[in-house]
N, C-alpha and C. Protein backbone atom coordinates (compact mmCIF):
# COMPACT_ATOMS: atom_id res chain seq x y z
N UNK A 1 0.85 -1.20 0.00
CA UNK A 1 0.00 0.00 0.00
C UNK A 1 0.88 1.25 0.00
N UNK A 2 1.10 2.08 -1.04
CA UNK A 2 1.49 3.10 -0.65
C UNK A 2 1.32 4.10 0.18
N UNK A 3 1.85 4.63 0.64
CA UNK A 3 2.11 5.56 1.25
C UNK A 3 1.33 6.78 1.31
N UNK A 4 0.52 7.52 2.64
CA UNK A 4 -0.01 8.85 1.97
C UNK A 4 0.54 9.71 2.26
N UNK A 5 0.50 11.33 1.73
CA UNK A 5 1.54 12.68 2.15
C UNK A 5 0.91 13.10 3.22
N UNK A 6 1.65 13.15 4.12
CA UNK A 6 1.60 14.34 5.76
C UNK A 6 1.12 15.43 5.00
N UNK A 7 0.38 16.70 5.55
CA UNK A 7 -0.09 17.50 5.34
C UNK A 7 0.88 18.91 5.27
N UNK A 8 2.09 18.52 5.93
CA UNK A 8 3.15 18.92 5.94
C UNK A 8 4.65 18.44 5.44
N UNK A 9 4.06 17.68 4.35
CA UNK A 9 4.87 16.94 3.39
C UNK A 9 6.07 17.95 3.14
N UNK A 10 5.33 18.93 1.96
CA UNK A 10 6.27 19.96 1.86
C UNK A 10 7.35 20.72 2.51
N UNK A 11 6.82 20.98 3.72
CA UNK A 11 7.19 21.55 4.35
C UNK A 11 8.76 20.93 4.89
N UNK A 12 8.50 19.30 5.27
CA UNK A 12 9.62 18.69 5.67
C UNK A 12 10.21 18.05 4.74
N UNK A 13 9.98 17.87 3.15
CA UNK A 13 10.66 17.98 1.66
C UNK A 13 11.67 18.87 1.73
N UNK A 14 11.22 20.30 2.16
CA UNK A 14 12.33 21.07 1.82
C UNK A 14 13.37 21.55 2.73
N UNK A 15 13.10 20.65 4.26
CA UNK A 15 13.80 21.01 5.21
C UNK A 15 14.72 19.46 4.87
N UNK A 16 14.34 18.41 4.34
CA UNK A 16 15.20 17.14 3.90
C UNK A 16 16.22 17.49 3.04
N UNK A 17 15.84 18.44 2.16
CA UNK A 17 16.52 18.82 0.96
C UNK A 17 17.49 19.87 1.19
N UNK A 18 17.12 20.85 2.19
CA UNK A 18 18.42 21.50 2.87
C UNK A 18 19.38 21.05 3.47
N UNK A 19 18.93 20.06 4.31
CA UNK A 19 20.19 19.22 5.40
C UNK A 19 20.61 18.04 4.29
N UNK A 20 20.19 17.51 2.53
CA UNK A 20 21.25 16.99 2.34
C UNK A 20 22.25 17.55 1.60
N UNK A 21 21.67 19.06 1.15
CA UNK A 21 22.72 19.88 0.36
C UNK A 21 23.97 20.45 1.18
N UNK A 22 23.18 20.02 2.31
CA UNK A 22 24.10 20.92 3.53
C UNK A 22 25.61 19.60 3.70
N UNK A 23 24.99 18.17 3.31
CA UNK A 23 25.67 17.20 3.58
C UNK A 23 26.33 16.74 2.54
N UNK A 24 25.82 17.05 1.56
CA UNK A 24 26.90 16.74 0.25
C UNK A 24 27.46 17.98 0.12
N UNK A 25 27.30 19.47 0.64
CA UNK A 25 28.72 20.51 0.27
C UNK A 25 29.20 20.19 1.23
N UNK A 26 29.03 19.47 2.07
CA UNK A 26 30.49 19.67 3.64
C UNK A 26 31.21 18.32 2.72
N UNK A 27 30.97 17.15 2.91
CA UNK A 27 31.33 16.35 2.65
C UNK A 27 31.44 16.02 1.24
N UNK A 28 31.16 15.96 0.43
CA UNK A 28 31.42 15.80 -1.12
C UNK A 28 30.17 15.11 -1.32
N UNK A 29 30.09 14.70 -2.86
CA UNK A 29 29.18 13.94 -3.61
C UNK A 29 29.25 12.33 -3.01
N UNK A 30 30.95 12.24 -3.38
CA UNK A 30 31.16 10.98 -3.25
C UNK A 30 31.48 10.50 -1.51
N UNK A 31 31.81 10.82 -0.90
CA UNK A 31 31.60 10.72 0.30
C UNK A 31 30.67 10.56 1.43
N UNK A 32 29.51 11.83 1.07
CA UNK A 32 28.26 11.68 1.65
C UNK A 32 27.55 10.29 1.27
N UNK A 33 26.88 9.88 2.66
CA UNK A 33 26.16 8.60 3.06
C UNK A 33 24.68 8.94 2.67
N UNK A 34 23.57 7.94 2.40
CA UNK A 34 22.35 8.13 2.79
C UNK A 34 22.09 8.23 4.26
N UNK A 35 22.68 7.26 4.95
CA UNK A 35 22.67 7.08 5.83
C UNK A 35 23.00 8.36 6.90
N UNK A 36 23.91 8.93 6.32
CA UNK A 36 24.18 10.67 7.06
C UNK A 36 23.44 11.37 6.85
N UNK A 37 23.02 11.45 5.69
CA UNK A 37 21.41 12.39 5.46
C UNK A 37 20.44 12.14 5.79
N UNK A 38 19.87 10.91 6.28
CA UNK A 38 18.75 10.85 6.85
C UNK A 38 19.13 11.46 8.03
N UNK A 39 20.07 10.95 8.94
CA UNK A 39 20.66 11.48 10.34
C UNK A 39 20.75 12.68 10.43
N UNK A 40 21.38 13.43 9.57
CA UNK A 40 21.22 15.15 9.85
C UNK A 40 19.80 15.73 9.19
N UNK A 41 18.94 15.04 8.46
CA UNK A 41 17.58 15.46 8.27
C UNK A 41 16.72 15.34 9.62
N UNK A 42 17.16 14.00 10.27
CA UNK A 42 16.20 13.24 11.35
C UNK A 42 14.71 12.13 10.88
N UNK A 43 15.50 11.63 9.84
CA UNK A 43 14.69 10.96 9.73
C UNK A 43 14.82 9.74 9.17
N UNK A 44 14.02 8.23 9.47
CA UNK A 44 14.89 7.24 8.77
C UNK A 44 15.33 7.14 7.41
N UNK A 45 16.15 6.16 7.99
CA UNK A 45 16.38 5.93 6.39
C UNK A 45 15.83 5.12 5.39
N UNK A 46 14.83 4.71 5.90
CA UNK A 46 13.91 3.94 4.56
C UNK A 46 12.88 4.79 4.17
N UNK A 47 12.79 5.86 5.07
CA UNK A 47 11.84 6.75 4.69
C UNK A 47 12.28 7.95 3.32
N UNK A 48 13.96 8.44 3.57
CA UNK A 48 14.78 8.78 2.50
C UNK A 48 14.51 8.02 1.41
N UNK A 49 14.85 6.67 1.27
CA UNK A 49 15.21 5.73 0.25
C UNK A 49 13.56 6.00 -0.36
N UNK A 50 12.20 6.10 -0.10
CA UNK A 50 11.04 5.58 -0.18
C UNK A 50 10.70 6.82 -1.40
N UNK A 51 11.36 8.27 -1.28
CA UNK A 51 10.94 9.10 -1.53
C UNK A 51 12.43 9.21 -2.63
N UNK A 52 13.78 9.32 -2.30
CA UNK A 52 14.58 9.25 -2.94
C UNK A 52 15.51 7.96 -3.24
N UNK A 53 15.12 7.14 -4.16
CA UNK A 53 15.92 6.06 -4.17
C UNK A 53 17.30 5.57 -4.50
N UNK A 54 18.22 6.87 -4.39
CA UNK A 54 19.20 6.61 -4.70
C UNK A 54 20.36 8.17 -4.55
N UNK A 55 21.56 8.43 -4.30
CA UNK A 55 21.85 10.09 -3.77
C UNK A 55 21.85 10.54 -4.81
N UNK A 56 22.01 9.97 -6.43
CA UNK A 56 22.13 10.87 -7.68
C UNK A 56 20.43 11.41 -7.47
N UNK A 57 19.40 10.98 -7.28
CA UNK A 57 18.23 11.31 -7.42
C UNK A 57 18.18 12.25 -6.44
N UNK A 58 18.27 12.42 -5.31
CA UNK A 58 18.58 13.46 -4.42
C UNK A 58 19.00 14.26 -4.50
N UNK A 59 20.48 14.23 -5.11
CA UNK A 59 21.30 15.37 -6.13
C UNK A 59 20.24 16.29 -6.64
N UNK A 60 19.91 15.51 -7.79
CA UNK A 60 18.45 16.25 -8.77
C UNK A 60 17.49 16.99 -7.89
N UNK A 61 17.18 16.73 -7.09
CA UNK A 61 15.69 16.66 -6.61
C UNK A 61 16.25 18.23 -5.85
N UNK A 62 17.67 18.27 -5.09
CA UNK A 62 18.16 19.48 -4.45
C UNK A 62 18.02 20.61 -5.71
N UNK A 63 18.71 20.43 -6.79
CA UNK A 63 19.33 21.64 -7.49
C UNK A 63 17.57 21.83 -8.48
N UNK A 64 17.03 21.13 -8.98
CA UNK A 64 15.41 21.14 -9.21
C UNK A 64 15.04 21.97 -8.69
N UNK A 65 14.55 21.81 -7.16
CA UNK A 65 13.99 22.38 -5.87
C UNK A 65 14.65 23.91 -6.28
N UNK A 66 15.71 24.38 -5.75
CA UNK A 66 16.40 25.48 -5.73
C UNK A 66 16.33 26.19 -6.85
N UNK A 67 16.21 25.90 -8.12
CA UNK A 67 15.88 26.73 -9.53
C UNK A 67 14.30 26.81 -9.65
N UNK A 68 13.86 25.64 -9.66
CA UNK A 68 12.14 25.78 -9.84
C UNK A 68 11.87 27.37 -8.33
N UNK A 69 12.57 27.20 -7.89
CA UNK A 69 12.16 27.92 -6.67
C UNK A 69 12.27 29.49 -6.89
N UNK A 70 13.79 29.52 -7.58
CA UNK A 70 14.13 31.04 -7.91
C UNK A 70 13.07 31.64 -9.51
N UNK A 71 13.17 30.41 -10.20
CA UNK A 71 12.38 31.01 -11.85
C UNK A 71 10.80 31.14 -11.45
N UNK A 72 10.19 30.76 -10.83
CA UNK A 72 9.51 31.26 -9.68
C UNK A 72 8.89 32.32 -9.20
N UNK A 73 10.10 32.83 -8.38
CA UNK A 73 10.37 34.02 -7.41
C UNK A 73 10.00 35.23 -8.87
N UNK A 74 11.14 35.01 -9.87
CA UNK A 74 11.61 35.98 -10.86
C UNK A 74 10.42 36.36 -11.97
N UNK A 75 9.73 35.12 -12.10
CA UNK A 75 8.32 35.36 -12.71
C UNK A 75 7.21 35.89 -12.12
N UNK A 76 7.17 35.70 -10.81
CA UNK A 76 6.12 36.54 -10.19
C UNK A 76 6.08 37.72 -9.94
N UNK A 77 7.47 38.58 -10.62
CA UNK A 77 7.73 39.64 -10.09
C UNK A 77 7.06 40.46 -11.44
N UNK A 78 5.45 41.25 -11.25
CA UNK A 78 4.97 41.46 -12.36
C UNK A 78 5.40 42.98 -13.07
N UNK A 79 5.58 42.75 -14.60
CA UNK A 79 6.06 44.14 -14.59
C UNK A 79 4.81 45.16 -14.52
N UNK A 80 5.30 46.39 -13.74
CA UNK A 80 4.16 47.10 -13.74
C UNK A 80 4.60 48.54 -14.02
N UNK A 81 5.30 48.73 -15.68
CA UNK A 81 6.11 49.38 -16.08
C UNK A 81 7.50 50.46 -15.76
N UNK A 82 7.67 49.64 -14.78
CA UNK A 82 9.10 50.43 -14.56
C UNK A 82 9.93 50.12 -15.97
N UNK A 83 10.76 51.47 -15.50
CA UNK A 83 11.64 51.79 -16.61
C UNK A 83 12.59 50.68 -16.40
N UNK A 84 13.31 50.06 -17.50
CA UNK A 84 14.14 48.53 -17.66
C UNK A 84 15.80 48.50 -16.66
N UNK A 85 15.78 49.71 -16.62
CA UNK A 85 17.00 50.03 -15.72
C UNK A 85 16.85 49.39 -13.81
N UNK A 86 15.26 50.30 -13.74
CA UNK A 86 14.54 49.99 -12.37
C UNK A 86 14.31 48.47 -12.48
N UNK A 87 14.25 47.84 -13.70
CA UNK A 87 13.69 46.12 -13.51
C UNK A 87 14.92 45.24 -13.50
N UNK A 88 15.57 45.82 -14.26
CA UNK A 88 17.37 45.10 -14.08
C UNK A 88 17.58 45.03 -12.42
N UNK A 89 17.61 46.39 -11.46
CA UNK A 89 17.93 46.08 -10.40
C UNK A 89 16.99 45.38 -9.57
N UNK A 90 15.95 45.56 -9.88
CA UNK A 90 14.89 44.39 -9.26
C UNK A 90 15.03 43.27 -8.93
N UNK A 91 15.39 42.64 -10.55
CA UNK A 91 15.73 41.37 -10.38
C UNK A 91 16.70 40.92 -10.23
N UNK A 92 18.34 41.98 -9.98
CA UNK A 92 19.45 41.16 -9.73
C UNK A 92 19.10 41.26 -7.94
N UNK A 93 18.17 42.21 -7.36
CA UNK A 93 18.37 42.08 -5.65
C UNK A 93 17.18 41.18 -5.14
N UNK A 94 16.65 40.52 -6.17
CA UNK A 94 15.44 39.49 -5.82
C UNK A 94 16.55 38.36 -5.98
N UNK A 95 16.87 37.79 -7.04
CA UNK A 95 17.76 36.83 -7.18
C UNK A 95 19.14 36.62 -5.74
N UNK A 96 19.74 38.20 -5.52
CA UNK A 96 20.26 37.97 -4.50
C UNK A 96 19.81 37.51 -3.24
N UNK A 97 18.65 38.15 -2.87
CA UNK A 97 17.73 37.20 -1.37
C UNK A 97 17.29 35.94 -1.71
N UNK A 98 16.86 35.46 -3.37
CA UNK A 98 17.14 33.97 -3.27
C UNK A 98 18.32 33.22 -2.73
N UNK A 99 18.83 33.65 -3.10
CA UNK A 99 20.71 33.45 -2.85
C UNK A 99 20.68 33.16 -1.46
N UNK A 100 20.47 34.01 -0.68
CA UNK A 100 20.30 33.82 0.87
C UNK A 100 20.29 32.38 1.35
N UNK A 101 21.20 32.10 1.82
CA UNK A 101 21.13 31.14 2.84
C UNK A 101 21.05 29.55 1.35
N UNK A 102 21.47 29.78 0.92
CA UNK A 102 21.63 28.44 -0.43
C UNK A 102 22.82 28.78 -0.95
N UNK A 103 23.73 28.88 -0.27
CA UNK A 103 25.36 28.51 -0.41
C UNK A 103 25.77 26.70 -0.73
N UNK A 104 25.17 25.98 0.12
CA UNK A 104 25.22 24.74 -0.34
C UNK A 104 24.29 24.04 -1.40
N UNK A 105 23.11 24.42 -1.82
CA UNK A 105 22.63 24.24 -3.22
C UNK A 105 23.33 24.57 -4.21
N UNK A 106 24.26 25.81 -4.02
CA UNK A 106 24.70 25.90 -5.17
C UNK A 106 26.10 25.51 -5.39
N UNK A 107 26.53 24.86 -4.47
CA UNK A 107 28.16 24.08 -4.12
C UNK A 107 27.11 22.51 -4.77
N UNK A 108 26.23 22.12 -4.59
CA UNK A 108 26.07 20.86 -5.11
C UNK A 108 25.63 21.23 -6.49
N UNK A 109 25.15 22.45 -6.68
CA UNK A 109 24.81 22.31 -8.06
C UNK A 109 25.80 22.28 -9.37
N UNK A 110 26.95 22.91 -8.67
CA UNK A 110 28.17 23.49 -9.66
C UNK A 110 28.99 22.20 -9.62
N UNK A 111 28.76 21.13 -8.60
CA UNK A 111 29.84 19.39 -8.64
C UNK A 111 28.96 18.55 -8.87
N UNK A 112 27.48 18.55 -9.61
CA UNK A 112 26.67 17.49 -9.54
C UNK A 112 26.83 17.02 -11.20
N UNK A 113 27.52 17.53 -12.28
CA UNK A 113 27.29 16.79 -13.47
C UNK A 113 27.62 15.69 -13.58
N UNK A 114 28.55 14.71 -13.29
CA UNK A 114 28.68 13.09 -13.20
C UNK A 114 27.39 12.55 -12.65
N UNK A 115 26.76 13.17 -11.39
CA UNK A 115 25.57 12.35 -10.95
C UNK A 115 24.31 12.62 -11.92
N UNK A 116 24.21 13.49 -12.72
CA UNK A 116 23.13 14.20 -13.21
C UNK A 116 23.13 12.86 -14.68
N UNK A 117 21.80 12.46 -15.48
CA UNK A 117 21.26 11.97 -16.48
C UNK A 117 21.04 12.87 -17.32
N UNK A 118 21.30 12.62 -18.69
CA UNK A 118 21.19 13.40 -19.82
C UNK A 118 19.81 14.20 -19.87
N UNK A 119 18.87 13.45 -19.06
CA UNK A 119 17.19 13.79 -19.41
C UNK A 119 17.05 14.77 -18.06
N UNK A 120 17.91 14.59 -16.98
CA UNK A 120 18.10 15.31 -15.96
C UNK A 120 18.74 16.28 -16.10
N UNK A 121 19.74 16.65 -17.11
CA UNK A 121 20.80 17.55 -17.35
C UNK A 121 19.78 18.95 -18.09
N UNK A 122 18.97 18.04 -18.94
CA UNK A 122 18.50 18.61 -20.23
C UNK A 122 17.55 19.47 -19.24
N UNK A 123 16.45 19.07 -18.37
CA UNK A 123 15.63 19.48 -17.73
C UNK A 123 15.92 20.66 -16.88
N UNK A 124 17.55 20.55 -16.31
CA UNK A 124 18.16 21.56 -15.46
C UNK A 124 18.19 22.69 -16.19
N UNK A 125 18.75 22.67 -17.27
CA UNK A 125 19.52 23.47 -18.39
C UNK A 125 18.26 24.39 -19.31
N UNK A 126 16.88 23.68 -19.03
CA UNK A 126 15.95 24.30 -19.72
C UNK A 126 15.00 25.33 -18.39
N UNK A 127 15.35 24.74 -17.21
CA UNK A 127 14.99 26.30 -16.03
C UNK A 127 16.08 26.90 -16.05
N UNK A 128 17.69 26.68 -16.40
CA UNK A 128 18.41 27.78 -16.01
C UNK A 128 17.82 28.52 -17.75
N UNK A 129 18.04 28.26 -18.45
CA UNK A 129 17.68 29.37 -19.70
C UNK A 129 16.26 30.34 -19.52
N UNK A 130 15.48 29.95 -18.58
CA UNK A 130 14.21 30.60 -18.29
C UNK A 130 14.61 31.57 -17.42
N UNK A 131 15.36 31.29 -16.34
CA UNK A 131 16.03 31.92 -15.31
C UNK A 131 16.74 33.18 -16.11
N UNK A 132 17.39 32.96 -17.05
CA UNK A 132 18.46 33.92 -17.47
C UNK A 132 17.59 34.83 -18.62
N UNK A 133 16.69 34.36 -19.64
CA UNK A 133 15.58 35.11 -19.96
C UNK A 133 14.99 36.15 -19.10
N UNK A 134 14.68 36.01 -18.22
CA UNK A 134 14.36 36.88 -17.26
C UNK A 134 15.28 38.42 -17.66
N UNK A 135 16.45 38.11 -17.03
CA UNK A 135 17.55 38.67 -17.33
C UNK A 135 18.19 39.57 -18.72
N UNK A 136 18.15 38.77 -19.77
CA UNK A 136 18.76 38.53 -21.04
C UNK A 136 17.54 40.18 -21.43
N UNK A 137 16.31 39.67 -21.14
CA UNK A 137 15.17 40.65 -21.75
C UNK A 137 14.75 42.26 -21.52
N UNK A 138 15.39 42.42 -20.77
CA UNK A 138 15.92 43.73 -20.05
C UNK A 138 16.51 44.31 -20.42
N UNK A 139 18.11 43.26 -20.06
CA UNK A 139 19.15 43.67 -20.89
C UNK A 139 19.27 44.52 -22.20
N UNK A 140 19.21 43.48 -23.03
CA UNK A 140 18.22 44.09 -24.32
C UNK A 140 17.50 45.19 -24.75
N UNK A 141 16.88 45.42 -23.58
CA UNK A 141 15.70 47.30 -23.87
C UNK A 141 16.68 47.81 -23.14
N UNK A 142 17.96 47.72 -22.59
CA UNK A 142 18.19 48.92 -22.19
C UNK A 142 19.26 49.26 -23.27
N UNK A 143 20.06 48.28 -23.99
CA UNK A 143 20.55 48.37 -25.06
C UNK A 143 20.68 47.57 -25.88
N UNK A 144 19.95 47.83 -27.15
CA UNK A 144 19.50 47.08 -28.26
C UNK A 144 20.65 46.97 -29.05
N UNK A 145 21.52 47.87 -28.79
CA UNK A 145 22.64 47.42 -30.15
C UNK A 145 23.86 46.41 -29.43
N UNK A 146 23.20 45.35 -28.60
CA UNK A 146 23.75 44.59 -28.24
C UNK A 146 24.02 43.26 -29.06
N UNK A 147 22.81 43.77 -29.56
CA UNK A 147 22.34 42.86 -31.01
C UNK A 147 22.65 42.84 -32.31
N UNK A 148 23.10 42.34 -33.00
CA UNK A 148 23.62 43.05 -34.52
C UNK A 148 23.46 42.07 -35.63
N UNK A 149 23.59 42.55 -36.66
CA UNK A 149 23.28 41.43 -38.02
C UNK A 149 24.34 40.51 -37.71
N UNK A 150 25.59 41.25 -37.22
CA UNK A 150 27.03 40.94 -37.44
C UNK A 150 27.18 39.90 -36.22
N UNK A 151 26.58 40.46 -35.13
CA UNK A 151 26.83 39.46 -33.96
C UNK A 151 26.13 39.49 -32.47
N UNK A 152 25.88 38.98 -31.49
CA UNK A 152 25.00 39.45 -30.52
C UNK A 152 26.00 38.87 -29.18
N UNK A 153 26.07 40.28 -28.74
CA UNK A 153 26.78 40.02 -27.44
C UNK A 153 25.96 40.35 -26.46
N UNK A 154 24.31 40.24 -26.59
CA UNK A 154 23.59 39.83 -25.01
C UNK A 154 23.93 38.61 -24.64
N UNK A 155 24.13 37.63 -24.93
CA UNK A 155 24.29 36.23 -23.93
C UNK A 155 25.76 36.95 -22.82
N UNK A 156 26.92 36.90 -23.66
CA UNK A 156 27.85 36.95 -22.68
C UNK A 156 27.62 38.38 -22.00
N UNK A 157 26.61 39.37 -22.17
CA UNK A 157 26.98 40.64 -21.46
C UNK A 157 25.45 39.56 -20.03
N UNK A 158 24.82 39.35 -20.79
CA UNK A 158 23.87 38.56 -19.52
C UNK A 158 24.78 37.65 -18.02
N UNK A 159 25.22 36.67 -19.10
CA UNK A 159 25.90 35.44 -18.63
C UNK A 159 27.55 35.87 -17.14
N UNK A 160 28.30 37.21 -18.03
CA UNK A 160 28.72 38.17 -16.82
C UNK A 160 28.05 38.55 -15.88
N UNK A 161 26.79 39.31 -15.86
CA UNK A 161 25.72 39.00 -15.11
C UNK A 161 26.11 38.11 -13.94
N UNK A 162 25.32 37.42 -14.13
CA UNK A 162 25.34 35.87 -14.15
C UNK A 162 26.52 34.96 -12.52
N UNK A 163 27.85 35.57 -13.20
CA UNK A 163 29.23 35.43 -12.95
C UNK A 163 28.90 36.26 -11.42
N UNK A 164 28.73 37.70 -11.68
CA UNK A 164 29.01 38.52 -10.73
C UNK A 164 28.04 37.52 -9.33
N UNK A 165 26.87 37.61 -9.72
CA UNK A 165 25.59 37.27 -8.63
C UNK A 165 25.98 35.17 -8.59
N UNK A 166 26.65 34.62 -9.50
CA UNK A 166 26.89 33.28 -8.96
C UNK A 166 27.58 33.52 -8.02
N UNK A 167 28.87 33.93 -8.00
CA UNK A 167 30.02 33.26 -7.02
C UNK A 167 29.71 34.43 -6.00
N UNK A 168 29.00 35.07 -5.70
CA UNK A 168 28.88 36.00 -4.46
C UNK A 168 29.22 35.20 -3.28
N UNK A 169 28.78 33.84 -2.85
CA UNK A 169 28.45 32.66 -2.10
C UNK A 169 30.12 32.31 -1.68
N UNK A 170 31.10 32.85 -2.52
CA UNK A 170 32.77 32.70 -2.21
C UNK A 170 33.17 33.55 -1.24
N UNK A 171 32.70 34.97 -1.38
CA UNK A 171 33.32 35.88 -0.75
C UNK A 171 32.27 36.95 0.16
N UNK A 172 31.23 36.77 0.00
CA UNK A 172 30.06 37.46 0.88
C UNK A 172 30.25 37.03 2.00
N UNK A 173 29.86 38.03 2.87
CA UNK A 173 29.55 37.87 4.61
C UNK A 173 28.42 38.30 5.18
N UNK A 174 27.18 37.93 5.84
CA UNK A 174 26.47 38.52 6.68
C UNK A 174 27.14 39.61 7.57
N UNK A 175 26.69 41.03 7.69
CA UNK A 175 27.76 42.09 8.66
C UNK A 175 28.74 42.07 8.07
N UNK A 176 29.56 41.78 7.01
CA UNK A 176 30.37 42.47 6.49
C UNK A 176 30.81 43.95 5.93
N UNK A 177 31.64 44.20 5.08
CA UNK A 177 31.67 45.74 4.01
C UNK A 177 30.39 46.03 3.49
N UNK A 178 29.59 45.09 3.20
CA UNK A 178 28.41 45.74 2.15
C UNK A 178 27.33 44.64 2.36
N UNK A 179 26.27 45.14 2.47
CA UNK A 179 25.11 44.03 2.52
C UNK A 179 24.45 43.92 1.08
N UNK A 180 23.43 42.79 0.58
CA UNK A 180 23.14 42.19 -0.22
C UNK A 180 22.16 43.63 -1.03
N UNK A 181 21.57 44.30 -0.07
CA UNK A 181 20.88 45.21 -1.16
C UNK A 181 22.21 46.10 -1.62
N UNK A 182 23.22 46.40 -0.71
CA UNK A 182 24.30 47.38 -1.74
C UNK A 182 24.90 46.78 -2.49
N UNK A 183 25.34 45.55 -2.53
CA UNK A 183 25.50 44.79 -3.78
C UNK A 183 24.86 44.48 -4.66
N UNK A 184 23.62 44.84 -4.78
CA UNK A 184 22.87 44.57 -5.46
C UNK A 184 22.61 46.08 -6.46
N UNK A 185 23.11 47.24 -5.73
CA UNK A 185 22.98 48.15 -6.16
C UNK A 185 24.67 48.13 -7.38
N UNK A 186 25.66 47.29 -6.96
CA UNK A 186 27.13 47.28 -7.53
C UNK A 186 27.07 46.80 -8.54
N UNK A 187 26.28 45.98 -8.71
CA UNK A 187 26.12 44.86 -9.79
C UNK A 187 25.01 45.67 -11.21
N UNK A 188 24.48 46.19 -10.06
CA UNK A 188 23.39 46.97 -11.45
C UNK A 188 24.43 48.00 -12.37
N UNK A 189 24.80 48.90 -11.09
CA UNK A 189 25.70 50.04 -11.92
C UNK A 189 26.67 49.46 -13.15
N UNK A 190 27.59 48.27 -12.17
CA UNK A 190 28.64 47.47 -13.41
C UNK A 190 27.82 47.03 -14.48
N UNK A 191 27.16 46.75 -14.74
CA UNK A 191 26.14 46.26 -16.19
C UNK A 191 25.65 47.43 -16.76
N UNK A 192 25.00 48.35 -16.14
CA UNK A 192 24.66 49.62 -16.89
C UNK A 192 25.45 50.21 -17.38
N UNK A 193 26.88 50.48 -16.52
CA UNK A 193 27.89 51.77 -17.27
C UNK A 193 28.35 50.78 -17.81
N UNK A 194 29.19 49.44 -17.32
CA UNK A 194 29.85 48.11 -18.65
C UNK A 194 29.22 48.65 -19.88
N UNK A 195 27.74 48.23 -19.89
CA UNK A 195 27.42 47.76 -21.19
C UNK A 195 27.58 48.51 -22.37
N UNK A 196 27.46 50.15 -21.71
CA UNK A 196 27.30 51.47 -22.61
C UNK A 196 28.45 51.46 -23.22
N UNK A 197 29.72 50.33 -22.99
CA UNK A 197 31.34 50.60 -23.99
C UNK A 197 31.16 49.64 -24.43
N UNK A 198 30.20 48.35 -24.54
CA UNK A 198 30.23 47.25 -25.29
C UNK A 198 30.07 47.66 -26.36
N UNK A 199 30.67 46.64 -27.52
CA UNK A 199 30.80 47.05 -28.78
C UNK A 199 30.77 45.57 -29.34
């Protein structure tokens, strides 16, 4: 007989899914146990296995969780015509409070391609391009001659983007030099004045 969902299924899905991202960035891919992740989740381990049958599926199910979560966040944010400059910084300081506290989602997401399936890869790769659309479309209205018969340098002026707000998770501090909304304000300026010498 299968199994039915707690009413608070969700709720303890995504607290499972934190403590094993938390357990495969301390410990590695290959190192981390099921058996440790149920233990730092608190919960058995046939109950893990029942729901995730295996840590590559877990893998998935973390970095899934964490993008479905942000493309999301970034779509609900409705435009209600701000000027594209005001929506650029919108969404790089929304994306940054996603960021919050998913330092280890994104340490498993950046070492998970050996565990990941082609149909799993493909699936990842088609929310991050939605994710970066977001992005890319902005970009764009604020300068169109990014675009050319000759050649189009929105991906890599996006994808820098991209760079700046990934690896924040290396060198950011809670109470540090600058908090996440003034970085968020650093990141806008570098793309706005950047882009105006792209050529």
């Amino acid at each position: 007989m299968a199994r039915t969902r707690a009413s608070d299924f969700e709720e303890k899905q995504r607290i499972l899914l934190k403590e094993a991202a938390h357990v495969f960035a301390s410990q590695g891919m290959d190192k981390a146990s099921m058996s440790q992740i149920a233990k730092e989740a608190g919960v058995s381990k046939s109950l893990l296995y029942h729901y995730y049958p295996s840590k590559d599926a877990l893998i998935f199910a973390i970095i899934l969780d964490h993008l479905e979560r942000m493309e999301a966040t970034l779509a609900s944010l409705t435009d209600n015509g701000e000027a594209p400059k005001a929506r650029l910084r919108m969404l790089i300081g929304t994306t940054l409070e996603v960021y919050r506290g998913a330092d280890d989602e994104h340490k498993v997401q950046l070492n998970a391609g050996p565990a990941l399936t082609d149909a799993q890869q493909a699936q990842i790769r088609t929310l991050e391009r939605r994710i970066v659309a977001h992005f890319s479309a902005v970009i764009l209205q604020i300068n169109p001659d990014l675009v050319t018969p000759e050649r189009s340098l929105l991906m890599p002026v996006t994808m820098s983007l991209f760079g700046m707000m990934n690896w924040v998770y290396m060198w950011f501090r809670e109470g540090g030099a600058i908090t996440r909304d003034e970085y968020a304000d650093v990141a806008t300026t570098l793309i706005l004045e950047g882009v105006k010498a792209v050529r």
